[in-house]
Protein backbone atom coordinates (compact mmCIF):
# COMPACT_ATOMS: atom_id res chain seq x y z
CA UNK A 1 -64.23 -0.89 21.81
CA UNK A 2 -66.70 -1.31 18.92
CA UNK A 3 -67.07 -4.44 19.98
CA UNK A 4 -68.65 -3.44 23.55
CA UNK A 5 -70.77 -0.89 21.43
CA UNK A 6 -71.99 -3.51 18.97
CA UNK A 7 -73.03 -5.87 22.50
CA UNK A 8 -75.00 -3.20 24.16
CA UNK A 9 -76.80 -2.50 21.24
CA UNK A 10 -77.33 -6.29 20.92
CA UNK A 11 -78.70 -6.22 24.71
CA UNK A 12 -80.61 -3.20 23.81
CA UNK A 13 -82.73 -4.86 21.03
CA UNK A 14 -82.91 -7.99 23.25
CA UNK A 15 -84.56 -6.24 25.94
CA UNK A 16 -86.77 -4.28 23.37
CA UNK A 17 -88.26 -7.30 21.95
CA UNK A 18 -89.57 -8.30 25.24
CA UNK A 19 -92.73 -7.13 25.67
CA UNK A 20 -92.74 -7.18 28.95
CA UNK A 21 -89.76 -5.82 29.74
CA UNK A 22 -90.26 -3.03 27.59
CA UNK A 23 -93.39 -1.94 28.83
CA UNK A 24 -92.02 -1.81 32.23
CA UNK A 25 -89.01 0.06 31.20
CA UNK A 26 -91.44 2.43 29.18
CA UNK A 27 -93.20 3.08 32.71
CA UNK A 28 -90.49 4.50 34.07
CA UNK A 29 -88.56 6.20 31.24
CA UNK A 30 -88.88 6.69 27.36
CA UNK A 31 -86.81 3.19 25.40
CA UNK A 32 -84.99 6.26 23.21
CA UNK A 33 -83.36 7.62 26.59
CA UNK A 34 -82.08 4.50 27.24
CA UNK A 35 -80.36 3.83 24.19
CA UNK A 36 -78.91 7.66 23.99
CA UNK A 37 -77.53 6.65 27.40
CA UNK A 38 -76.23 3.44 25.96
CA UNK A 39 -74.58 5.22 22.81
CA UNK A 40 -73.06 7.68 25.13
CA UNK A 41 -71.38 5.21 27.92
CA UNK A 42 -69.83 3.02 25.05
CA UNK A 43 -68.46 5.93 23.09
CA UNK A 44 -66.97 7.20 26.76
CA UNK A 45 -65.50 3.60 26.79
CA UNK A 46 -63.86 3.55 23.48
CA UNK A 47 -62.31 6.88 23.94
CA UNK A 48 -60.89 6.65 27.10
CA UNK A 49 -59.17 2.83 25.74
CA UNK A 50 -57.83 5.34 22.81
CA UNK A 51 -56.65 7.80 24.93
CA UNK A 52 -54.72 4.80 27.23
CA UNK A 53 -53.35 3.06 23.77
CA UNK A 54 -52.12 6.25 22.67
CA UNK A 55 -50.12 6.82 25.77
CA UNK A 56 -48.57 3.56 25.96
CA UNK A 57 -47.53 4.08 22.06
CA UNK A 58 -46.02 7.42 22.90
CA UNK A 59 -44.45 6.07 25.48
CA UNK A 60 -42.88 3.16 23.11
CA UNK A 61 -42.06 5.72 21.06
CA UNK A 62 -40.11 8.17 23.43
CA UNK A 63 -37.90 4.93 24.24
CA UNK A 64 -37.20 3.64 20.80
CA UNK A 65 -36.23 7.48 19.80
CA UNK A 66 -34.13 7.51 22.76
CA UNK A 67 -32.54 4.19 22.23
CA UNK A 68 -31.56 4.76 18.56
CA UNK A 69 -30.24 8.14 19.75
CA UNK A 70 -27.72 6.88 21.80
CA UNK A 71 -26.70 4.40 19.36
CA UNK A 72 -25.77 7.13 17.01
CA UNK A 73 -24.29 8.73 19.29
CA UNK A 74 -22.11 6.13 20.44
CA UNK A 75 -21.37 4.85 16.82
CA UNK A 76 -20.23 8.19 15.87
CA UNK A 77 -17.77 8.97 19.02
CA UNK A 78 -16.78 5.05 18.03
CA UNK A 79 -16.24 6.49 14.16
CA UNK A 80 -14.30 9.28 15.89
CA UNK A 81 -11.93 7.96 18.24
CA UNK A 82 -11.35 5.15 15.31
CA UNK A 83 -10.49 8.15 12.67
CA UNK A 84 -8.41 10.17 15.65
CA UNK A 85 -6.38 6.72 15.85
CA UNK A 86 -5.75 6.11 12.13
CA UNK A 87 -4.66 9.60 11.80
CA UNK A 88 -1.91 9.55 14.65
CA UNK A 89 -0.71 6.08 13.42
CA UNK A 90 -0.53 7.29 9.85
CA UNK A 91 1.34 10.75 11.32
CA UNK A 92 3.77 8.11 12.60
CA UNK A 93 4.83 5.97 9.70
CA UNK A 94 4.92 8.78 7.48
CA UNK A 95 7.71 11.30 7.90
CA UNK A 96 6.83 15.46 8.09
CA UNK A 97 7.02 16.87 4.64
CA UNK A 98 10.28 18.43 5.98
CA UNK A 99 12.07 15.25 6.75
CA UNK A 100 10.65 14.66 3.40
CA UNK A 101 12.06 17.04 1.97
CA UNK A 102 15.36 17.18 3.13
CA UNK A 103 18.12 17.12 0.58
CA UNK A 104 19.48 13.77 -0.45
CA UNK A 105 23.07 14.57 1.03
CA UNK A 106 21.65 13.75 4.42
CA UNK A 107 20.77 9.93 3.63
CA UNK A 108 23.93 7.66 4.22
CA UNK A 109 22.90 4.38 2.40
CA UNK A 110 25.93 2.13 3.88
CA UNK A 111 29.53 2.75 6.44
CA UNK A 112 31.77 4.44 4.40
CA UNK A 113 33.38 2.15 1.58
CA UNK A 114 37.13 2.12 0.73
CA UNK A 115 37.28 5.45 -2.64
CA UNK A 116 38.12 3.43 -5.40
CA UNK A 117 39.95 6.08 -7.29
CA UNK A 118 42.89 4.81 -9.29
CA UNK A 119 43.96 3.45 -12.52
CA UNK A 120 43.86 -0.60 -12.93
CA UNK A 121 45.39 -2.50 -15.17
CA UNK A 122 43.74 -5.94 -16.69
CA UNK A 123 45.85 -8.46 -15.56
CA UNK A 124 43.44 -11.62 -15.30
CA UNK A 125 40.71 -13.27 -16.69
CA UNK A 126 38.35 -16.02 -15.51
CA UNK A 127 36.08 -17.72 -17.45
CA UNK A 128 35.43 -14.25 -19.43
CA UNK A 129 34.86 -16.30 -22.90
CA UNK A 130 31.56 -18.07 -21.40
CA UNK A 131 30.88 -15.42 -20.18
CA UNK A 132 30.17 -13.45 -23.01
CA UNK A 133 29.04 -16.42 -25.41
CA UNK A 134 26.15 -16.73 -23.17
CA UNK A 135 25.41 -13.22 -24.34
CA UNK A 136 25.56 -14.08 -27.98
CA UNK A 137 29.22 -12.47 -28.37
CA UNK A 138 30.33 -14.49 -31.70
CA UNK A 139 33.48 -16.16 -31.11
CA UNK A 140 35.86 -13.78 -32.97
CA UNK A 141 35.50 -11.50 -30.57
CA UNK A 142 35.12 -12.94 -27.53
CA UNK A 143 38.21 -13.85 -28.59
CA UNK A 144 39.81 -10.60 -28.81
CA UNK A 145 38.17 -9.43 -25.15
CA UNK A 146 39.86 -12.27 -23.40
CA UNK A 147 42.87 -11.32 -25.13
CA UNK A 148 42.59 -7.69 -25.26
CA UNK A 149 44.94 -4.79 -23.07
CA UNK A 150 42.49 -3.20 -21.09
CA UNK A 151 42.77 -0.53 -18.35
CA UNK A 152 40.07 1.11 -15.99
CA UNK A 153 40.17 4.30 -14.97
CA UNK A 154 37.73 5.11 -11.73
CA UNK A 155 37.24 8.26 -10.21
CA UNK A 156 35.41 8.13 -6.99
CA UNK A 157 33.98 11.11 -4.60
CA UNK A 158 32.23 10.98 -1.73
CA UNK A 159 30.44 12.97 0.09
CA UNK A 160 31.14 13.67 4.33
CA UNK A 161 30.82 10.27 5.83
CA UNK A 162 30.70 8.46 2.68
CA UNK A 163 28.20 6.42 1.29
CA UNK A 164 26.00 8.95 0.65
CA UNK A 165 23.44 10.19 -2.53
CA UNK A 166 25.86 12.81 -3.06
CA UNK A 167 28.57 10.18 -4.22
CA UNK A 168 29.59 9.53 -8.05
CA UNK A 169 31.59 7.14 -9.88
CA UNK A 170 33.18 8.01 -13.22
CA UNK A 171 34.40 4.72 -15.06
CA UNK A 172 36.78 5.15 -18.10
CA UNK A 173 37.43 1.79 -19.82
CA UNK A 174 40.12 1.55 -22.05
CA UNK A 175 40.80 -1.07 -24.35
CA UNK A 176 38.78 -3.56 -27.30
CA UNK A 177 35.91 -1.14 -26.26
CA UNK A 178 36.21 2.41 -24.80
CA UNK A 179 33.93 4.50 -23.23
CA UNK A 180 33.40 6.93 -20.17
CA UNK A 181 30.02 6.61 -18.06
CA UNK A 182 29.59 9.31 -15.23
CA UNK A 183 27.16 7.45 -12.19
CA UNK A 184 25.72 8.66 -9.26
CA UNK A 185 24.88 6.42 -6.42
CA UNK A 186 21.44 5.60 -5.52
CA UNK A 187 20.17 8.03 -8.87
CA UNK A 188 17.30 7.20 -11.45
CA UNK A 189 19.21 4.67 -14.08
CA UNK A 190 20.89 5.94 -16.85
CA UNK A 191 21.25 4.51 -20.50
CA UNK A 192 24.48 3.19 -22.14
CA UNK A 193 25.61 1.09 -24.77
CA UNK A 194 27.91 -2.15 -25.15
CA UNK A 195 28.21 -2.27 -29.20
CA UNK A 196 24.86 -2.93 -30.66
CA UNK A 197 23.46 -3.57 -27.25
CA UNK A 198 21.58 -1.11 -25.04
CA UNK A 199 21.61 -0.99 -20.97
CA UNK A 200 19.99 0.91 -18.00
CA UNK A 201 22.05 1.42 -15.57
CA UNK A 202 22.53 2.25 -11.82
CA UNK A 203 25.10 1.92 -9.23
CA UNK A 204 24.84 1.55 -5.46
CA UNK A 205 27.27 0.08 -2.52
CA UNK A 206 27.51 -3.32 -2.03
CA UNK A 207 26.11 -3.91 1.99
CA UNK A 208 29.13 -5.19 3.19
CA UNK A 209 30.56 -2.07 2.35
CA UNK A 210 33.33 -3.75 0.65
CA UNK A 211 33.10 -1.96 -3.20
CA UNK A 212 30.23 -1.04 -5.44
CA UNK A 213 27.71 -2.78 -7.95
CA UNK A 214 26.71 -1.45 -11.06
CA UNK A 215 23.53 -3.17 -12.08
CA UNK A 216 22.95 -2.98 -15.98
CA UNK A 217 19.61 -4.13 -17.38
CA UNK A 218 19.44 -5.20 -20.42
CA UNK A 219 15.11 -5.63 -21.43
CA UNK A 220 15.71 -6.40 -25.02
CA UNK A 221 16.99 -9.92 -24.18
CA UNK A 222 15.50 -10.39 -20.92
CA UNK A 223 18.66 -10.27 -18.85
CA UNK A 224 20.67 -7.99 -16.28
CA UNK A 225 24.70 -7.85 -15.37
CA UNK A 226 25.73 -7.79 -12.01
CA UNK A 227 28.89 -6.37 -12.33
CA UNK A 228 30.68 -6.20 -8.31
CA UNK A 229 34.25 -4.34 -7.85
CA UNK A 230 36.29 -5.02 -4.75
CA UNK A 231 39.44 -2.96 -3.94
CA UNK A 232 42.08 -5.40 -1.89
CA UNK A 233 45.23 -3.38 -1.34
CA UNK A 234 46.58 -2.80 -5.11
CA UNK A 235 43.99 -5.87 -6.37
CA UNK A 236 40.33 -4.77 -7.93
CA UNK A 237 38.41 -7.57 -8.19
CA UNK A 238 35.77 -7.53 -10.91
CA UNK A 239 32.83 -10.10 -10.53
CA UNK A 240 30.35 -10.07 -13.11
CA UNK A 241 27.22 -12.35 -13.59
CA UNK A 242 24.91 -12.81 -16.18
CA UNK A 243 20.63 -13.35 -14.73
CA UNK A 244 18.56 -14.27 -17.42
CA UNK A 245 14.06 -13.42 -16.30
CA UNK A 246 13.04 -16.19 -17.76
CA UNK A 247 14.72 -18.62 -15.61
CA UNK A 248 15.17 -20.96 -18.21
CA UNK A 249 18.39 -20.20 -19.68
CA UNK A 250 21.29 -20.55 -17.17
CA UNK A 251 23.95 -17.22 -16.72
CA UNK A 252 27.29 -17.33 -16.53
CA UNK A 253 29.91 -15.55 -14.05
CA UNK A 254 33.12 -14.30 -14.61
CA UNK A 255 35.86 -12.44 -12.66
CA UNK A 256 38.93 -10.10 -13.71
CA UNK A 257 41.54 -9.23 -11.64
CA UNK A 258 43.10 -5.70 -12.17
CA UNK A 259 46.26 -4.65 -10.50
CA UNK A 260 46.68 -0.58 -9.40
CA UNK A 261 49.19 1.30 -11.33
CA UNK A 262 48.47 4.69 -10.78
């Protein structure tokens, strides 16, 4: 409005230059009057296009506010119904810390598989010599293994129902090389020893619920033994296979054949 100000002032001094003019307006009132009155219409002007501006922005403001409001609001039911669904769908994939911690004699693994308790004589090898060379058994006595009189002894227990983590496996080999390893199914591995050579352990059912596998990991050299028994009747079949990490070097498998005599 400073502009309107600035033009009636411009009028003003136009019409004061005028002689004429001015002397008639100075017959009828005093040329300060009228530009008093001028000042004071243009200032009435300006404020009341201030007063209008600042309602419209107040009123621009009152919607913006309003608009932003709701959008918070809505992103933070949004934020809420997303966090109320995450927490029911994590509540369901994870079990209560009561099924949690239930005690392990609960969890049946596999159907029941056949108790393997009994005493087995050695009564066949296959392939057994390879078997161990691929090892790095020396020849002498991979000689004398093939060879030798051996005789497990297996005591199985299981737990009601069978195939449970209550279930252990003692193996007593007699023979070239004794020893006695206690196992229990589905437990952290445990450490034992072929001659110079050092294993970890564990033992678990096979699925088919036909026997057990003791898997023994041997890091050293970067290779495990899959050793599978299978009762038949009076037969235990032994399968064992050698998995080298790398890949590069090729295993070898081997089966023995053990016949029940006690």
């Amino acid at each position: 409005m400073s502009v309107n100000l600035e033009r009636l002032i411009f009028i003003f001094g136009c019409i004061s230059s005028s002689r004429e003019v001015t002397t008639f307006i100075d017959c009828i009132v005093p040329i300060y009057t009228v530009l008093a009155i001028t000042v004071i219409y243009a200032s009435y002007i300006e404020n009341k296009f201030i007063l209008q501006n600042t309602h419209i922005n107040t009123h621009i403001n009152n919607h913006i506010n309003n608009h932003i409001n709701t959008s918070i609001q809505h992103t933070q039911q949004t934020t809420q119904q997303t966090s109320q669904q995450t927490t029911q769908q994590t509540q369901q994939q994870t079990p209560s810390n009561k099924q949690q911690q239930q005690p392990a004699t609960s969890i049946i693994r596999n159907p029941p598989c056949p108790n393997l308790t009994g005493t087995y004589k050695l009564v066949k090898n296959i392939n057994y010599q390879d078997f161990l060379a691929c090892q790095g058994v020396g020849w002498a006595l991979r000689k004398a293994a093939d060879s030798a009189n051996t005789t497990h002894v297996l005591t199985h227990t299981t737990s009601a129902g069978g195939g449970g983590a209550d279930d252990t496996l003692r193996l007593d080999i007699k023979g070239l090389i004794s020893s006695t390893v206690d196992y229990g199914f589905y437990q952290p591995p445990i450490t034992t020893k072929i001659k110079d050579k050092t294993f970890t352990d564990v033992v678990s059912y096979l699925p088919s619920s036909e026997g057990v596998r003791i898997t023994k990991s041997n890091d050293a050299d970067g290779y495990d033994i899959i050793v599978e028994r299978r009762l038949d009747g009076d037969e235990l079949r032994m399968r064992q296979e050698v998995v080298f990490r790398d890949g590069r070097r090729k295993g070898k498998e081997a089966t023995q054949i053990f016949k029940r005599v006690a």
